[in-house]
N, C-alpha and C. Protein backbone atom coordinates (compact mmCIF):
# COMPACT_ATOMS: atom_id res chain seq x y z
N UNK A 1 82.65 84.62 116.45
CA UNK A 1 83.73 84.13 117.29
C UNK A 1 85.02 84.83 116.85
N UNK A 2 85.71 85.25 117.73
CA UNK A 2 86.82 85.99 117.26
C UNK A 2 87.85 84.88 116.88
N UNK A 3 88.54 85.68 115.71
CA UNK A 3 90.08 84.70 115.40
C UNK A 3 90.61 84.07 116.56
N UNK A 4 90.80 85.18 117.87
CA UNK A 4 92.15 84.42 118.68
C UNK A 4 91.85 83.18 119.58
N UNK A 5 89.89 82.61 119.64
CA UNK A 5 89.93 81.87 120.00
C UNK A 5 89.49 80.68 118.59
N UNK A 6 89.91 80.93 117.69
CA UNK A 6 89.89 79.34 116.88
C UNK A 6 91.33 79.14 116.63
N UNK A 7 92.47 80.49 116.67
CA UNK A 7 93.58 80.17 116.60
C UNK A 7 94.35 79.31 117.85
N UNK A 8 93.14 79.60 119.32
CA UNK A 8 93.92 78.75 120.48
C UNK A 8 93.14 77.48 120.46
N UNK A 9 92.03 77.19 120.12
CA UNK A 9 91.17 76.06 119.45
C UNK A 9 92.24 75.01 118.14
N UNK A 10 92.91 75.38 117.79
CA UNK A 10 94.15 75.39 116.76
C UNK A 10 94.60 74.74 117.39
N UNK A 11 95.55 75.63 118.13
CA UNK A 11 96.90 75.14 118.74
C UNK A 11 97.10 73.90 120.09
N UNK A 12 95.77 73.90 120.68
CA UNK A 12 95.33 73.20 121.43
C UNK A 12 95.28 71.84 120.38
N UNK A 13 94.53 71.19 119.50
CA UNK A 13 94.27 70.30 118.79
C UNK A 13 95.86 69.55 118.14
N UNK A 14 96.71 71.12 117.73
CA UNK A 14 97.67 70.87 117.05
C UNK A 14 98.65 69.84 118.17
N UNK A 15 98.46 70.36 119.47
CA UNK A 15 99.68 69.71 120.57
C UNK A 15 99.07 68.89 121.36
N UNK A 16 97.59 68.12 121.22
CA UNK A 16 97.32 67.24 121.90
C UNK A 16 97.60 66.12 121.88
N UNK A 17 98.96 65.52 121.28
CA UNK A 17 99.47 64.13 121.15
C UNK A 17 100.97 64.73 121.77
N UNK A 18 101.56 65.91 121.99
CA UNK A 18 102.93 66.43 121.82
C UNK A 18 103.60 66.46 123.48
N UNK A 19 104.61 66.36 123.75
CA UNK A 19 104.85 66.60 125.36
C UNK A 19 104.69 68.07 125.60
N UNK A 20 104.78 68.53 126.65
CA UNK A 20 105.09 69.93 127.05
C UNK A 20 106.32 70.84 126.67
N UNK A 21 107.19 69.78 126.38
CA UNK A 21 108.27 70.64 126.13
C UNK A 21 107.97 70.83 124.50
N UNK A 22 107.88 69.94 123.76
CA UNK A 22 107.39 69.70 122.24
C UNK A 22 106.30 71.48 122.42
N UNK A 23 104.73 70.93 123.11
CA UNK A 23 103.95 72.10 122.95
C UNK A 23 104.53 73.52 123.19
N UNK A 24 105.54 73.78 123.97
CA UNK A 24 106.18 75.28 124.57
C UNK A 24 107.21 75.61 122.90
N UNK A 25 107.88 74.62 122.55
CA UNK A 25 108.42 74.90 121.36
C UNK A 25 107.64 75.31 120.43
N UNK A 26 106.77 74.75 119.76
CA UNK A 26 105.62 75.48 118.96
C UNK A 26 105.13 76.87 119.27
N UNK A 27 104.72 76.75 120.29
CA UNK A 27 104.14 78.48 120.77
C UNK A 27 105.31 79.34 120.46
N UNK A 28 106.66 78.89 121.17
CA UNK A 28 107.66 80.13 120.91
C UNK A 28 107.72 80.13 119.60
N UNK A 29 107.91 79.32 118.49
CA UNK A 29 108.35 79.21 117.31
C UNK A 29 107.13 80.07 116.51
N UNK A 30 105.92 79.83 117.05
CA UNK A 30 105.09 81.08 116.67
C UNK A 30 105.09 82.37 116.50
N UNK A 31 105.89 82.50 118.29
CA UNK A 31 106.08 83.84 118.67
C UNK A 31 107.09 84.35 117.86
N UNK A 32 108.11 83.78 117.76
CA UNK A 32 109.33 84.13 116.81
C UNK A 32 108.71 84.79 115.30
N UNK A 33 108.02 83.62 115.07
CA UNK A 33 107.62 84.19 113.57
C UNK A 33 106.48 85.47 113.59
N UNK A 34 105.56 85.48 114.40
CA UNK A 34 105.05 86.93 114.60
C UNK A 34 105.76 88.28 114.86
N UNK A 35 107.23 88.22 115.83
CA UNK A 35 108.02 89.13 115.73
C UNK A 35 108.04 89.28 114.72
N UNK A 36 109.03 88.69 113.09
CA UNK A 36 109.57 88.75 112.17
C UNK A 36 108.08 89.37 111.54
N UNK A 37 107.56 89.47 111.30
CA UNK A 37 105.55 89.73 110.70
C UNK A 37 105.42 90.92 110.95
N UNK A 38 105.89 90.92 112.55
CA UNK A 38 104.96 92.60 113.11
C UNK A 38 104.91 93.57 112.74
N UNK A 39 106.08 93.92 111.96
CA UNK A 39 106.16 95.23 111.72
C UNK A 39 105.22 95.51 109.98
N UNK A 40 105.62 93.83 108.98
CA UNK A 40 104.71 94.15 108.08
C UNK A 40 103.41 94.00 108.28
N UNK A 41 102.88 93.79 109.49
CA UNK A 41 101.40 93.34 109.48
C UNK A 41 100.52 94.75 110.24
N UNK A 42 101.32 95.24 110.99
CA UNK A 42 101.34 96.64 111.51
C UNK A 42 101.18 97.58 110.29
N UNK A 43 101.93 97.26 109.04
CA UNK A 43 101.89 98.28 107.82
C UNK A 43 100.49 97.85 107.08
N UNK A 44 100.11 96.74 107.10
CA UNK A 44 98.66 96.43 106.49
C UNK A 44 97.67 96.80 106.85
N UNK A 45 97.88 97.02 108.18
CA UNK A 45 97.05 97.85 108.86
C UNK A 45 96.15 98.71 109.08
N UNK A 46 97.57 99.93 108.90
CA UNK A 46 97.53 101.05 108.70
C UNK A 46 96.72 101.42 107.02
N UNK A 47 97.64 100.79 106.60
CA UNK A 47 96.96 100.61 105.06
C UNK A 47 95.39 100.44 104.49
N UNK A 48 95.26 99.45 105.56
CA UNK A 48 93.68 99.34 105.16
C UNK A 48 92.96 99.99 105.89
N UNK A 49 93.48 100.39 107.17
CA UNK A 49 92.52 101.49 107.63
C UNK A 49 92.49 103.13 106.46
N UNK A 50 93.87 103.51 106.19
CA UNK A 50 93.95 104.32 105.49
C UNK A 50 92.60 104.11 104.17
N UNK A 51 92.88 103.28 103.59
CA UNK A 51 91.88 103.06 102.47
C UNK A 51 90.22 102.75 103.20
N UNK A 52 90.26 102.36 104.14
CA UNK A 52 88.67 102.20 104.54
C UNK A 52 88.02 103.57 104.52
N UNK A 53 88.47 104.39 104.63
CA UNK A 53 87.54 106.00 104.75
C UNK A 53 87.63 106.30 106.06
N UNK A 54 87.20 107.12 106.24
CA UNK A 54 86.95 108.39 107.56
C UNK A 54 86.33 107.50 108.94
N UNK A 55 85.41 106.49 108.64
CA UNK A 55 85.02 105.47 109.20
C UNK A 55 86.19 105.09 109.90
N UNK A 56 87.45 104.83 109.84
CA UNK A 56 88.04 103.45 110.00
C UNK A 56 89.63 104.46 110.71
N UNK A 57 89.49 105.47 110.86
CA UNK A 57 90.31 106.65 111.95
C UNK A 57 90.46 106.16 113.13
N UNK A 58 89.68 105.66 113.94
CA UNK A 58 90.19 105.62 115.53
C UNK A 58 90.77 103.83 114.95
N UNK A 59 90.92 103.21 113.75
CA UNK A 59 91.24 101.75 113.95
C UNK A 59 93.02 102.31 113.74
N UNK A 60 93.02 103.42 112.47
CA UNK A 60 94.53 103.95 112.41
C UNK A 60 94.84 104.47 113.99
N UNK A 61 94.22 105.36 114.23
CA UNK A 61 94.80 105.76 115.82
C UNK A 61 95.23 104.49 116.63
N UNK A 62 94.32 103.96 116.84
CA UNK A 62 95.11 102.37 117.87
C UNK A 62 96.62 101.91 117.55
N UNK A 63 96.63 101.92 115.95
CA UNK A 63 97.82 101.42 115.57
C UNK A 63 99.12 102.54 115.61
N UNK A 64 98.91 103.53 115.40
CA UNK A 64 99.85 104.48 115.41
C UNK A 64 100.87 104.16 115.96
N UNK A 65 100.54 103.96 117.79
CA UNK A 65 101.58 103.88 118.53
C UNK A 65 102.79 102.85 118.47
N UNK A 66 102.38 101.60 117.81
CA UNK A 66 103.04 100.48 117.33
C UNK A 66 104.40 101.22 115.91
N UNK A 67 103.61 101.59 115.29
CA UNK A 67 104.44 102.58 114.41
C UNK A 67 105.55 103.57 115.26
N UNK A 68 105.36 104.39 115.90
CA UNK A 68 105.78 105.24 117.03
C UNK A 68 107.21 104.40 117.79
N UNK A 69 106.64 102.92 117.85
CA UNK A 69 107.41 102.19 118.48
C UNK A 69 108.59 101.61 117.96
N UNK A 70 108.66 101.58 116.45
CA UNK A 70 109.40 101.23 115.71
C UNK A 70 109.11 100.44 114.54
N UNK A 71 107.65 99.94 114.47
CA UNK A 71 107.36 99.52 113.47
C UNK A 71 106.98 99.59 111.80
N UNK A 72 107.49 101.00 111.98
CA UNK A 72 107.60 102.00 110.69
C UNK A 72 108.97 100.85 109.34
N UNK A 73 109.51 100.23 110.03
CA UNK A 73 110.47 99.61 109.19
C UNK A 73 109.90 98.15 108.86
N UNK A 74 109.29 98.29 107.23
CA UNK A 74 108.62 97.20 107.27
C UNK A 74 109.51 96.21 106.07
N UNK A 75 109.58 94.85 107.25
CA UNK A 75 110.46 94.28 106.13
C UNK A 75 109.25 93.08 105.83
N UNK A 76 108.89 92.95 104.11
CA UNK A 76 107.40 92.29 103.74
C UNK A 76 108.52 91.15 103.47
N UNK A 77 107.44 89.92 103.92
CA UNK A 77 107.81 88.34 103.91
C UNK A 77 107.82 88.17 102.35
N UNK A 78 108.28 87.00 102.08
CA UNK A 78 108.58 86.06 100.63
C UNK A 78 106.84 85.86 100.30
N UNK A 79 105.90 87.12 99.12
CA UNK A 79 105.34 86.54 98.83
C UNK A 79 103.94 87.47 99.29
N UNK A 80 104.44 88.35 100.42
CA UNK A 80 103.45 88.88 100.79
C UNK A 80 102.96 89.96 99.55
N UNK A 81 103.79 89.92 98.57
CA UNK A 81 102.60 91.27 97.66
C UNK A 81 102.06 90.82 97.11
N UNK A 82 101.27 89.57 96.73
CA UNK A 82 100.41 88.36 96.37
C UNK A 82 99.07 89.41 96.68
């Protein structure tokens, strides 16, 4: 099962007591914090494709363009070199 459906399996559970306006706040407040992420999570990426071997080239190619886009400026969260 892929992540993005236990993460909407998640979020669904998380806002089933919440109003609509309550549930739309959460999602953006998500979204917000994935902006602030993207660019270091874009660098992990790259990173681990880099280290996976020759294998793991077209996973760097996909990402490139995100880089290209501006995500070359990676500012790492409180904690992320754990």
């Amino acid at each position: 099962m892929p992540i993005y459906f236990g993460r909407v399996g998640s979020l669904v559970i998380e806002n089933r007591r919440t109003s609509e306006e309550q549930a739309e706040e959460h999602v953006e407040r998500q979204a917000r914090e994935f902006e602030i992420l993207k660019p270091y999570l874009v660098e992990r990426g790259l990173e681990a494709a880099k280290n996976a071997g020759p294998t793991a080239s077209a996973g760097a190619e996909a990402i490139a363009p995100a880089r290209a886009a501006g995500a070359s400026r990676v500012a790492r969260p409180a904690g992320a070199d754990r």
